[in-house]
C-alpha atoms as a PDB file:
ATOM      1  CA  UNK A   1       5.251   1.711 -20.870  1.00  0.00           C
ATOM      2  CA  UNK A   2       2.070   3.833 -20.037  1.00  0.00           C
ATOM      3  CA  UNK A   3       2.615   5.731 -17.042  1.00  0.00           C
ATOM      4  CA  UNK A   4       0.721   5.568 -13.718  1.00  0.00           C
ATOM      5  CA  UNK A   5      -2.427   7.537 -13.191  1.00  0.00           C
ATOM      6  CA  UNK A   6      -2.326   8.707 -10.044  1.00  0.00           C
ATOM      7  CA  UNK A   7      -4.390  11.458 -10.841  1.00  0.00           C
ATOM      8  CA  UNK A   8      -7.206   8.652 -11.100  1.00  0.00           C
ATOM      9  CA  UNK A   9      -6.457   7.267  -7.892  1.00  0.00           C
ATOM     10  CA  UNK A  10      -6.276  10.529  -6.224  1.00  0.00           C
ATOM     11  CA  UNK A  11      -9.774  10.461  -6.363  1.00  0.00           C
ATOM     12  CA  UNK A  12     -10.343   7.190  -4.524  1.00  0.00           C
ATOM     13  CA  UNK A  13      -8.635   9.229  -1.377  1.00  0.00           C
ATOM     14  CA  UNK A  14     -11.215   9.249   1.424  1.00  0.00           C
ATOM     15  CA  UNK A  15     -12.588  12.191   2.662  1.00  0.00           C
ATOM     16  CA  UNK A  16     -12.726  13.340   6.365  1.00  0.00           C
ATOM     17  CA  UNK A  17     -16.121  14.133   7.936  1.00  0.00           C
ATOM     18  CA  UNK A  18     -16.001  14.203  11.864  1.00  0.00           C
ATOM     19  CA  UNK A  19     -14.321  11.165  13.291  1.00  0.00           C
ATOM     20  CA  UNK A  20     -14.438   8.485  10.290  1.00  0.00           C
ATOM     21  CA  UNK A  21     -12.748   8.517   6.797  1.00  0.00           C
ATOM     22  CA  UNK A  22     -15.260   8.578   4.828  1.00  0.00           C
ATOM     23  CA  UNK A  23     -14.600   6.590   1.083  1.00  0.00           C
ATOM     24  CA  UNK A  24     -15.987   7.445  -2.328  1.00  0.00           C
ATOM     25  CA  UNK A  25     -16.532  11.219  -2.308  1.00  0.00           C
ATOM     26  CA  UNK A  26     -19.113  12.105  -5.482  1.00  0.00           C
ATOM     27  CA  UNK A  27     -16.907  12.258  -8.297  1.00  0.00           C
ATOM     28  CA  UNK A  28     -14.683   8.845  -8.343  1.00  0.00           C
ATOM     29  CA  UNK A  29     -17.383   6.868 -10.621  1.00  0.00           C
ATOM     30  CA  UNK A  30     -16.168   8.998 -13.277  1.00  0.00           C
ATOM     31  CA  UNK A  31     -12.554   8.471 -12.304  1.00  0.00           C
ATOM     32  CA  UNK A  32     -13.193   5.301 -11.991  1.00  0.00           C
ATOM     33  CA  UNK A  33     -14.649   4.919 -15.507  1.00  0.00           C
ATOM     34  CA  UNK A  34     -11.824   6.029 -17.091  1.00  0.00           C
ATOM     35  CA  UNK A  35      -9.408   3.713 -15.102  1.00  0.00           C
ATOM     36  CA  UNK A  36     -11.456   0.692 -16.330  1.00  0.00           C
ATOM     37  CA  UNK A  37     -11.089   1.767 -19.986  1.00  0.00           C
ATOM     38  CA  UNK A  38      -7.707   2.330 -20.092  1.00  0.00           C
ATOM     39  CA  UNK A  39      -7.388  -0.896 -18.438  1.00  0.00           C
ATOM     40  CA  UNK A  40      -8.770  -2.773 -20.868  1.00  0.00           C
ATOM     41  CA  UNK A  41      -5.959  -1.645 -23.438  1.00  0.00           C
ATOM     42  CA  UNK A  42      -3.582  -2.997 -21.138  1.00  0.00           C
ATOM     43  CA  UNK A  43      -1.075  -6.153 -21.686  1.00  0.00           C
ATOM     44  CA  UNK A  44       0.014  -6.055 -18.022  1.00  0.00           C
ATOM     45  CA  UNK A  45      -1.471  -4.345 -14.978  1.00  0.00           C
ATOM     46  CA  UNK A  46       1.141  -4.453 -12.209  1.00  0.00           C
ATOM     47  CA  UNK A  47      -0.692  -3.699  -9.053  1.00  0.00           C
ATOM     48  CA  UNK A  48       1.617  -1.943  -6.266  1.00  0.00           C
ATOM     49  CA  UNK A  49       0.055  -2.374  -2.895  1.00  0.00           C
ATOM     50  CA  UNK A  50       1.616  -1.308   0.622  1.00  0.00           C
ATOM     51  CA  UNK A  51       3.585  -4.329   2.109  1.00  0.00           C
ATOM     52  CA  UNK A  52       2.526  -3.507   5.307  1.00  0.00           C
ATOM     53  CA  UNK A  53      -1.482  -3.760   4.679  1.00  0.00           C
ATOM     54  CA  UNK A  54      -1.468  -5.635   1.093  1.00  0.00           C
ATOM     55  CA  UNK A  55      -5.690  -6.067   1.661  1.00  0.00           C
ATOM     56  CA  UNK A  56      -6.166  -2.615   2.516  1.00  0.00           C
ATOM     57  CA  UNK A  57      -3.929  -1.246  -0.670  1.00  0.00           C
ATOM     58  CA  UNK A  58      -5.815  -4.065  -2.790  1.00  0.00           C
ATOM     59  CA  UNK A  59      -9.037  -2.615  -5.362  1.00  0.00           C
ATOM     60  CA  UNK A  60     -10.886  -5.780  -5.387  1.00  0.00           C
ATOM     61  CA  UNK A  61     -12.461  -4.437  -8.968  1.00  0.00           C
ATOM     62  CA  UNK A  62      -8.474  -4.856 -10.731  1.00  0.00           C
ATOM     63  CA  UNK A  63      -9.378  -8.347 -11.354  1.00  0.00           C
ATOM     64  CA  UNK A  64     -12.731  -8.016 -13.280  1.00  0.00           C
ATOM     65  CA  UNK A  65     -11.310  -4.198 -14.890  1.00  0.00           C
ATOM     66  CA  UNK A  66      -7.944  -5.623 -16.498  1.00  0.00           C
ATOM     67  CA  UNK A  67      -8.382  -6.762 -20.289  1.00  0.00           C
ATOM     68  CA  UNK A  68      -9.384 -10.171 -21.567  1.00  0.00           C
ATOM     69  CA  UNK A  69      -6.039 -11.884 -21.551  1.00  0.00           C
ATOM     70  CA  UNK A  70      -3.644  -9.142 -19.778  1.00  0.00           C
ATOM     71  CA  UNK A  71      -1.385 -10.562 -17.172  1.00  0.00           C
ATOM     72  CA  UNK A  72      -1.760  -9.187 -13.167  1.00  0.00           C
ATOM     73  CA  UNK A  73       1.288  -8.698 -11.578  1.00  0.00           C
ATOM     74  CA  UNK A  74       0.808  -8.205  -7.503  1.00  0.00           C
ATOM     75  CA  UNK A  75       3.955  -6.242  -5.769  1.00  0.00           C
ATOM     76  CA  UNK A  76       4.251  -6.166  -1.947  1.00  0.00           C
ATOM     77  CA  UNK A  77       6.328  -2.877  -2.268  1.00  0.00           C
ATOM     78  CA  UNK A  78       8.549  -2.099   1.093  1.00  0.00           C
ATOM     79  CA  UNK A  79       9.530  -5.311   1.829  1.00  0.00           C
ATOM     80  CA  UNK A  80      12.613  -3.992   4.279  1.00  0.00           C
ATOM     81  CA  UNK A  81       9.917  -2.911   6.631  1.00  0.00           C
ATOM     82  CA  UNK A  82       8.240  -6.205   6.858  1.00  0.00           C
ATOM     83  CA  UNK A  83       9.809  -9.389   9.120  1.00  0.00           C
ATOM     84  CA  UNK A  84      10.330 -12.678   6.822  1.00  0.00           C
ATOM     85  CA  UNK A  85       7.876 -14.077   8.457  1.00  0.00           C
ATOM     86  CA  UNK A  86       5.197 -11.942   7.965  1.00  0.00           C
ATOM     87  CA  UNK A  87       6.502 -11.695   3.999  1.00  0.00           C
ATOM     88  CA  UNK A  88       6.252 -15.755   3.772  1.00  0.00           C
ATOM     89  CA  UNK A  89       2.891 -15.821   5.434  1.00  0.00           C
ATOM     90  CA  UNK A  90       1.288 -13.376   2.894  1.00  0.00           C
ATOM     91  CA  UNK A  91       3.301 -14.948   0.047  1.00  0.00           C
ATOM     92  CA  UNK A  92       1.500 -18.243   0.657  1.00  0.00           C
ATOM     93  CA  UNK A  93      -1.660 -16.789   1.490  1.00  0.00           C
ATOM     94  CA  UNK A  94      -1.913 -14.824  -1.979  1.00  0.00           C
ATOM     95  CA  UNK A  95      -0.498 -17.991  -3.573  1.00  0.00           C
ATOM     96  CA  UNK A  96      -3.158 -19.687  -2.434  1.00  0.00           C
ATOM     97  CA  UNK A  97      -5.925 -16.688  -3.112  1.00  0.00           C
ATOM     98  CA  UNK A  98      -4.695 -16.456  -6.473  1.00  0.00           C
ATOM     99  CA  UNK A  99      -4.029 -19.977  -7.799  1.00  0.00           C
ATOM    100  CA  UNK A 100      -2.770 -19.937 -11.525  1.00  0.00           C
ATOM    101  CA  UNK A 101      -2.488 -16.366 -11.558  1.00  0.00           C
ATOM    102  CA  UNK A 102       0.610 -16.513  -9.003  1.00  0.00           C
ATOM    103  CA  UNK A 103       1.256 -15.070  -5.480  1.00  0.00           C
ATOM    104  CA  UNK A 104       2.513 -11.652  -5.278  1.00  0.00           C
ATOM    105  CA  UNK A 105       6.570 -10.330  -5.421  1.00  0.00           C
ATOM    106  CA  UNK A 106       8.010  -8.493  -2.690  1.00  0.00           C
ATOM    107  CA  UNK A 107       9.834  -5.133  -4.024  1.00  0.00           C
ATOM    108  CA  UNK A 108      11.764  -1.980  -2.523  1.00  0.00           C
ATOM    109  CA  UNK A 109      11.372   0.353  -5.198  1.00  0.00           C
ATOM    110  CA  UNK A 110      13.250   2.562  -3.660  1.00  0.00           C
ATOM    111  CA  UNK A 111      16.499   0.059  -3.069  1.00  0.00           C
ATOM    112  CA  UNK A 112      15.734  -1.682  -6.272  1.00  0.00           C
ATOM    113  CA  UNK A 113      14.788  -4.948  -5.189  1.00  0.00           C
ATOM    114  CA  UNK A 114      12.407  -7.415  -7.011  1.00  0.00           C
ATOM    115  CA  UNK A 115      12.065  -4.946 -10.060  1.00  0.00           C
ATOM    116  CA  UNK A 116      14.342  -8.293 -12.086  1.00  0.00           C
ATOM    117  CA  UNK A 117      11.131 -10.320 -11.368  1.00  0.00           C
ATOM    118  CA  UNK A 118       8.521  -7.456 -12.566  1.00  0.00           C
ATOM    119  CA  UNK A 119      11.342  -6.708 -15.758  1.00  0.00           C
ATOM    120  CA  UNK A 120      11.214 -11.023 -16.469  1.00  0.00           C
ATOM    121  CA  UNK A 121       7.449 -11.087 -16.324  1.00  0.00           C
ATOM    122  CA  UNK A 122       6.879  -7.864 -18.896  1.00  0.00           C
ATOM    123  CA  UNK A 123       9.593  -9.603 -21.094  1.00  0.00           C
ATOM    124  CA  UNK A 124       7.767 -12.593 -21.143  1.00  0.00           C
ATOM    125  CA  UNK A 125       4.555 -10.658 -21.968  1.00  0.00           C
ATOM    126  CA  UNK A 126       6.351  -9.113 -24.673  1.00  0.00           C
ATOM    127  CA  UNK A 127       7.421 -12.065 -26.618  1.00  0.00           C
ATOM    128  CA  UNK A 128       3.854 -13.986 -26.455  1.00  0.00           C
ATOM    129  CA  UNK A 129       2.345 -10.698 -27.503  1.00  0.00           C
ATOM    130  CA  UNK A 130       4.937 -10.591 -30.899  1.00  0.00           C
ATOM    131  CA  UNK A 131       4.550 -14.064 -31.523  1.00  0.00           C
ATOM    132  CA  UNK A 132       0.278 -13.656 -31.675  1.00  0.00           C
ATOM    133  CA  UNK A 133       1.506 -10.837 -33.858  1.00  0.00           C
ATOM    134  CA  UNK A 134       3.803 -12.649 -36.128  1.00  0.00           C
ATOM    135  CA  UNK A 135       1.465 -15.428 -36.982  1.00  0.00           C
ATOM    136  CA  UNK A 136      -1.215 -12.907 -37.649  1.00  0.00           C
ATOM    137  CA  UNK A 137       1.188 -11.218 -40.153  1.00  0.00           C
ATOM    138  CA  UNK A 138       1.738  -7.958 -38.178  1.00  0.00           C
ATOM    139  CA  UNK A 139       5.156  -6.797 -37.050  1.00  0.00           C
ATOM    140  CA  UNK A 140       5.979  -6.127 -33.298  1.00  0.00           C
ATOM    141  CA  UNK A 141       4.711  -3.666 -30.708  1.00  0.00           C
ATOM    142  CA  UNK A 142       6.012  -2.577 -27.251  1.00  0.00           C
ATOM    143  CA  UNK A 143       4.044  -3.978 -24.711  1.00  0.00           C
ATOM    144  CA  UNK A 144       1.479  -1.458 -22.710  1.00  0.00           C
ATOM    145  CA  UNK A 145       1.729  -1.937 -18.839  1.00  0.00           C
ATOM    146  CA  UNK A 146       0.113  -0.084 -16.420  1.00  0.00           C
ATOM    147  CA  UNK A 147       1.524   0.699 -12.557  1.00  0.00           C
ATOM    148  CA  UNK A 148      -1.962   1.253 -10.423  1.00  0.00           C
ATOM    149  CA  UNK A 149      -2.220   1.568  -6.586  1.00  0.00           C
ATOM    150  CA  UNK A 150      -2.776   4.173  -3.855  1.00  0.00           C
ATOM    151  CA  UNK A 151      -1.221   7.048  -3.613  1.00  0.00           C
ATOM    152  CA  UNK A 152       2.307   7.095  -2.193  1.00  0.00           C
ATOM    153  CA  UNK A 153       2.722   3.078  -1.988  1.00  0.00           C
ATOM    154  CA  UNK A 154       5.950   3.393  -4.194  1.00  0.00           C
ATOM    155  CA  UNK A 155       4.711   3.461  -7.719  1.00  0.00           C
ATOM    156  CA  UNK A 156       6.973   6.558  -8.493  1.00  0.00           C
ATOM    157  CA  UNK A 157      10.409   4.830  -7.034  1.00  0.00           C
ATOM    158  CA  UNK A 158       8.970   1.386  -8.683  1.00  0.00           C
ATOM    159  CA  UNK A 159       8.635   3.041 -12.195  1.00  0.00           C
ATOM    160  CA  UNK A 160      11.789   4.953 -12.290  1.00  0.00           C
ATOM    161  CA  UNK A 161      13.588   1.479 -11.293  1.00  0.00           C
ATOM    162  CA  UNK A 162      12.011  -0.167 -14.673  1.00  0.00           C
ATOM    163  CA  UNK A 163      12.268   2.503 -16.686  1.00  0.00           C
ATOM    164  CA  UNK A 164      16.567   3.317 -15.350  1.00  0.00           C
ATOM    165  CA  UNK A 165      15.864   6.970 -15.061  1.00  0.00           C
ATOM    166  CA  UNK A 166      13.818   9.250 -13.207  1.00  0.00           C
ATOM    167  CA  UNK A 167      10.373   9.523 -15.050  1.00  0.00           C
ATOM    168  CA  UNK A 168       8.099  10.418 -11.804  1.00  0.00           C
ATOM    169  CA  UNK A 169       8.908  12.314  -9.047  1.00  0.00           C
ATOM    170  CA  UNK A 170       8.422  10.751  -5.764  1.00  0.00           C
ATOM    171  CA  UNK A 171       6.037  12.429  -2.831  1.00  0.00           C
ATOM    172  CA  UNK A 172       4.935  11.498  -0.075  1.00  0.00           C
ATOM    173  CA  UNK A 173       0.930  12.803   0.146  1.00  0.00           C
ATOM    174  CA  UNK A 174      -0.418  11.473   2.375  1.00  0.00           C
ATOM    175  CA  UNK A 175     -12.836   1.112   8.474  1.00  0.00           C
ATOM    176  CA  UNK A 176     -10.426   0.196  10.087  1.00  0.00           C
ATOM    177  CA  UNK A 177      -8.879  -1.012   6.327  1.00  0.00           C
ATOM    178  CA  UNK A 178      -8.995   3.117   5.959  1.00  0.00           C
ATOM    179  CA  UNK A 179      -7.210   3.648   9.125  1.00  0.00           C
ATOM    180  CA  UNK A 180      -4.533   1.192   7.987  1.00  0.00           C
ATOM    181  CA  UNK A 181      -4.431   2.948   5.031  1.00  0.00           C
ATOM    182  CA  UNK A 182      -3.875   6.384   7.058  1.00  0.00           C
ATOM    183  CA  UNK A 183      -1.184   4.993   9.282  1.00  0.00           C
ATOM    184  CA  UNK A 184       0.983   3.291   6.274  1.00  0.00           C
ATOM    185  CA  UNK A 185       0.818   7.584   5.000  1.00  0.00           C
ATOM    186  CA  UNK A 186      -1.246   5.676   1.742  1.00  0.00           C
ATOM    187  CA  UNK A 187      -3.336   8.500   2.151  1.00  0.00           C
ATOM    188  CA  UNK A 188      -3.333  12.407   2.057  1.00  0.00           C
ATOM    189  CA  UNK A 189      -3.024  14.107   5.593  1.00  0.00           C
ATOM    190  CA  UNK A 190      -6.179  16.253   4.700  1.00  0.00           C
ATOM    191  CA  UNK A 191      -8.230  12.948   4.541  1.00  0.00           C
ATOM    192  CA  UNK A 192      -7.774  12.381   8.309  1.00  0.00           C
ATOM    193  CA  UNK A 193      -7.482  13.423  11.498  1.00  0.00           C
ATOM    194  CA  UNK A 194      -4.000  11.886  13.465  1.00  0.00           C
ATOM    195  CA  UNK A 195      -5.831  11.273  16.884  1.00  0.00           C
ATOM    196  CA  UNK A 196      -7.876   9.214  15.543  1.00  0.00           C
ATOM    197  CA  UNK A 197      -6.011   7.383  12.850  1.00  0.00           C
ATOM    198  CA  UNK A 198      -3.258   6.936  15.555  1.00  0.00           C
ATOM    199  CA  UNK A 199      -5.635   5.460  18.429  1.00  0.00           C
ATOM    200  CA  UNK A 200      -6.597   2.712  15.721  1.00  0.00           C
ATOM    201  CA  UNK A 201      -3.164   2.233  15.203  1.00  0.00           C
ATOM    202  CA  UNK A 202      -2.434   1.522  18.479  1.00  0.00           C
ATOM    203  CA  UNK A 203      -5.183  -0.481  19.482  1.00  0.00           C
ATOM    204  CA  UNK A 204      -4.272  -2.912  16.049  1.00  0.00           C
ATOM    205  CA  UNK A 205      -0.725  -3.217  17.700  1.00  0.00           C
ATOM    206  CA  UNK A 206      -1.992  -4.512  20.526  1.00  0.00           C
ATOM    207  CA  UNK A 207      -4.001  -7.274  18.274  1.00  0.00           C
ATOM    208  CA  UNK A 208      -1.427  -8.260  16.308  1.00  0.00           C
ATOM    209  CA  UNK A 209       0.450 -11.929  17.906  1.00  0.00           C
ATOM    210  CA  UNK A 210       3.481  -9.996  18.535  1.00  0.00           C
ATOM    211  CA  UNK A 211       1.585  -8.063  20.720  1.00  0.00           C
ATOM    212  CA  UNK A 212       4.141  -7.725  24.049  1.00  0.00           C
ATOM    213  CA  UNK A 213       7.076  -6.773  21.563  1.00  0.00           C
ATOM    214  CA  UNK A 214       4.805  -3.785  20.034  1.00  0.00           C
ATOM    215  CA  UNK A 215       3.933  -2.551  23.511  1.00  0.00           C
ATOM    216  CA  UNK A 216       7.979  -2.621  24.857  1.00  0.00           C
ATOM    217  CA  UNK A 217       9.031  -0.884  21.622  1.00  0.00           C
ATOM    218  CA  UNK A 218       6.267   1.808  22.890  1.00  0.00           C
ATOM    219  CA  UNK A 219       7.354   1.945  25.925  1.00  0.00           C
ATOM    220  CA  UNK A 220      10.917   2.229  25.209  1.00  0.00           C
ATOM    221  CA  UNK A 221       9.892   5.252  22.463  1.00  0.00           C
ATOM    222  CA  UNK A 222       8.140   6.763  25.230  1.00  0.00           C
ATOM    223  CA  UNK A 223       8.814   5.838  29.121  1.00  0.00           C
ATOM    224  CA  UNK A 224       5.141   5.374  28.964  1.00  0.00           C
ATOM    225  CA  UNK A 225       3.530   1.460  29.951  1.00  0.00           C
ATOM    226  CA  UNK A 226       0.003   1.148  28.183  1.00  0.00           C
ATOM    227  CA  UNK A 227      -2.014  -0.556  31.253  1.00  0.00           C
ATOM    228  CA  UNK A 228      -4.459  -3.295  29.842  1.00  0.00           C
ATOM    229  CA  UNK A 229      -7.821  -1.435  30.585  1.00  0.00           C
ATOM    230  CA  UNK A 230      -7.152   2.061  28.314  1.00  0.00           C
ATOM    231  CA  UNK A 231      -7.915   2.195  24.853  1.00  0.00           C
ATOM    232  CA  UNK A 232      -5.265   3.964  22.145  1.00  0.00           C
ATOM    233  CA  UNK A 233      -6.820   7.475  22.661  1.00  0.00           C
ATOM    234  CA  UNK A 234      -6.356   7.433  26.590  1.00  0.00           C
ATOM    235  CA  UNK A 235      -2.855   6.373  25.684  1.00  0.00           C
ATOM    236  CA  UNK A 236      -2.263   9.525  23.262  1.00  0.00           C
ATOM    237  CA  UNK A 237      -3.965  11.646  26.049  1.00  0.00           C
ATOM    238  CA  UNK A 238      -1.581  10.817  28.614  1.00  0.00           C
ATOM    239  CA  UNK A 239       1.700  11.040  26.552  1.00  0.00           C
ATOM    240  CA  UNK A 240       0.368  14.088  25.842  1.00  0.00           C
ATOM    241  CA  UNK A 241       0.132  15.315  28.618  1.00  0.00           C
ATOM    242  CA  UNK A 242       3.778  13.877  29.697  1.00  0.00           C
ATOM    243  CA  UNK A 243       5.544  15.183  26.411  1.00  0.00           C
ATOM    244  CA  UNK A 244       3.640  17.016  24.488  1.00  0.00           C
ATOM    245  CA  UNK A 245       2.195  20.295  26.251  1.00  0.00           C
ATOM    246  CA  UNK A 246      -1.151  18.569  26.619  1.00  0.00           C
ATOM    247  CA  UNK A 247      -1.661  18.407  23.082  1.00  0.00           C
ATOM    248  CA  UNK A 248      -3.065  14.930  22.081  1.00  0.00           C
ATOM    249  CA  UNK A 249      -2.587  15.348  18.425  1.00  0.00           C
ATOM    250  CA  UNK A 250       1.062  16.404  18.324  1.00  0.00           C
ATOM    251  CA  UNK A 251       1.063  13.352  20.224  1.00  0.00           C
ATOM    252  CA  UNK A 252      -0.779  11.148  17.658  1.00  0.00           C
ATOM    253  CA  UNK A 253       1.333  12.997  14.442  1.00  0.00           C
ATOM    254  CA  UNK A 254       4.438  11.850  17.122  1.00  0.00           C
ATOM    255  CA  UNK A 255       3.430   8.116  16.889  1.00  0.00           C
ATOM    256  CA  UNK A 256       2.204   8.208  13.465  1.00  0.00           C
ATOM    257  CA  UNK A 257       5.841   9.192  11.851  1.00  0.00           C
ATOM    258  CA  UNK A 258       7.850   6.772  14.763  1.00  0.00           C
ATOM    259  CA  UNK A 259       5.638   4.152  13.395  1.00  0.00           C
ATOM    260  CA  UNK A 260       6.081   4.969   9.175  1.00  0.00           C
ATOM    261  CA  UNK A 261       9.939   5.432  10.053  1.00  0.00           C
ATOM    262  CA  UNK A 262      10.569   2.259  11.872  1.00  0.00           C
ATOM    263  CA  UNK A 263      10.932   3.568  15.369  1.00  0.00           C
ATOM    264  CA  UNK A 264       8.391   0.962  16.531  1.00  0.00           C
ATOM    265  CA  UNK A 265       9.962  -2.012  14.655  1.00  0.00           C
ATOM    266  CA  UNK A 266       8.933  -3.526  11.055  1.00  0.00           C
ATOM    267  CA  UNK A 267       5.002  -4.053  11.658  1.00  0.00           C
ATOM    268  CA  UNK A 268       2.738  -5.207   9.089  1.00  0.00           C
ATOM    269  CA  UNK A 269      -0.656  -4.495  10.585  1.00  0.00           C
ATOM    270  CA  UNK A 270      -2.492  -6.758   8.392  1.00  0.00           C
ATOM    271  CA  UNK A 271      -1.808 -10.822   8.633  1.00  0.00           C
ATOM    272  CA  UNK A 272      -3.375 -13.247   6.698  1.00  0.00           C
ATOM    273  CA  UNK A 273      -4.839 -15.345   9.463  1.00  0.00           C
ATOM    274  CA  UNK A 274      -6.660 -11.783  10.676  1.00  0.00           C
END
């Protein structure tokens, strides 16, 4: 199995310039060159997005990059911080996206779970690939899969779990689709500032239909109600200014790890129907 090239995708990492995230810094058409030719080697790409915001972890380019004839394999990795129902919504809606091709498989790379269904689908690969072999006259060959995806949506924990030993080391490195990908930690801390990647976050909380049971669990974090008319960043000010020394982005860093460690609930920020 050809191992993950995060070094590619560490170039898609946006770049901070004054309040936005700004995407595609100079040199990622050359990085993203090369990920298109080795993809076209490739018998299966397995495509590890962020459970919690599978469109803004998706490269709508994987479709059109992989080989003639490879198979794409869609994981929803941290599926224990995602409700069932907001796991069976996105399974049908990718069902339905997708068609033939499938829906997507829920994983926990780091638990272990869903890696069977990955294992039965490269097996299956495998055998059509010897039997096109076999007729042809030529003997067998291990198939070539590929792992692609952000950085730090669990393509390290994923491939150690296929492989049954400890071929990566894990990190954690660190639009509103970029903010998204900020708040899940998908990208690098020096891509961002927390203020603002935390204000977004709030304010998409507040969107989302569970809406009331966001704002309690922020409340209950922080003895702080979020009136109606103030946006995220007058929130951050004023816990700030309660908790934090007056210091808005301890604040925001503050809400940005309750939220990636669960202290606000399982959220998945992105729904289908949005």
């Amino acid at each position: 199995m050809q191992a993950d090239w995060d070094d590619l995708q560490k170039a898609l990492q946006p770049q901070q310039k004054g309040a936005t995230i700004q995407w595609y810094p100079g040199h990622v058409a050359a990085a993203e060159r090369e990920l298109k030719r080795r993809l076209e080697a490739v018998d299966v790409v397995i495509e590890v997005r962020d459970g919690r915001c599978p469109r803004a972890t998706a490269h709508p380019m994987l479709p059109k990059w992989s080989g003639k004839g490879s198979t794409r394999l869609v994981l929803l990795n941290r599926a224990d911080m995602i409700e069932p129902e907001d796991r069976r919504a996105w399974s049908l809606a990718l069902e339905a996206e997708r068609g033939a091709a499938g829906g997507a498989v829920w994983t926990n790379g780091r638990l272990g779970a869903g890696v069977e269904a990955v294992l039965a689908t490269l097996r299956a690969a495998a055998a059509g690939i010897d039997a096109r072999r076999a007729r042809r006259g030529l003997r067998p060959r291990p198939v070539r899969a590929a792992v692609v995806g952000f950085p730090n949506v669990g393509k390290s924990a994923l491939i150690n779990r296929l492989l049954g030993r400890r071929a990566r080391e894990s990190a954690a490195r660190p639009g509103e689709a970029a903010a998204h990908l900020a708040a899940c930690d998908d990208i690098g801390a020096a891509g961002y500032e927390a203020l603002h990647v935390a204000a977004a976050l709030l304010e998409t909380l507040r969107r989302l239909p569970r809406a009331r049971a966001h704002l309690r669990a922020l409340q209950r974090c922080y003895g702080l109600a979020w009136p109606d008319a103030e946006s995220g960043e007058a929130f951050l000010h004023e816990l700030a200014r309660r908790r934090f020394n007056d210091e808005p982005p301890r604040a925001a860093e503050r809400v940005l790890r309750d939220f990636r460690e669960l202290r606000l609930g399982k959220i998945c920020l992105e729904l289908p129907r949005s």
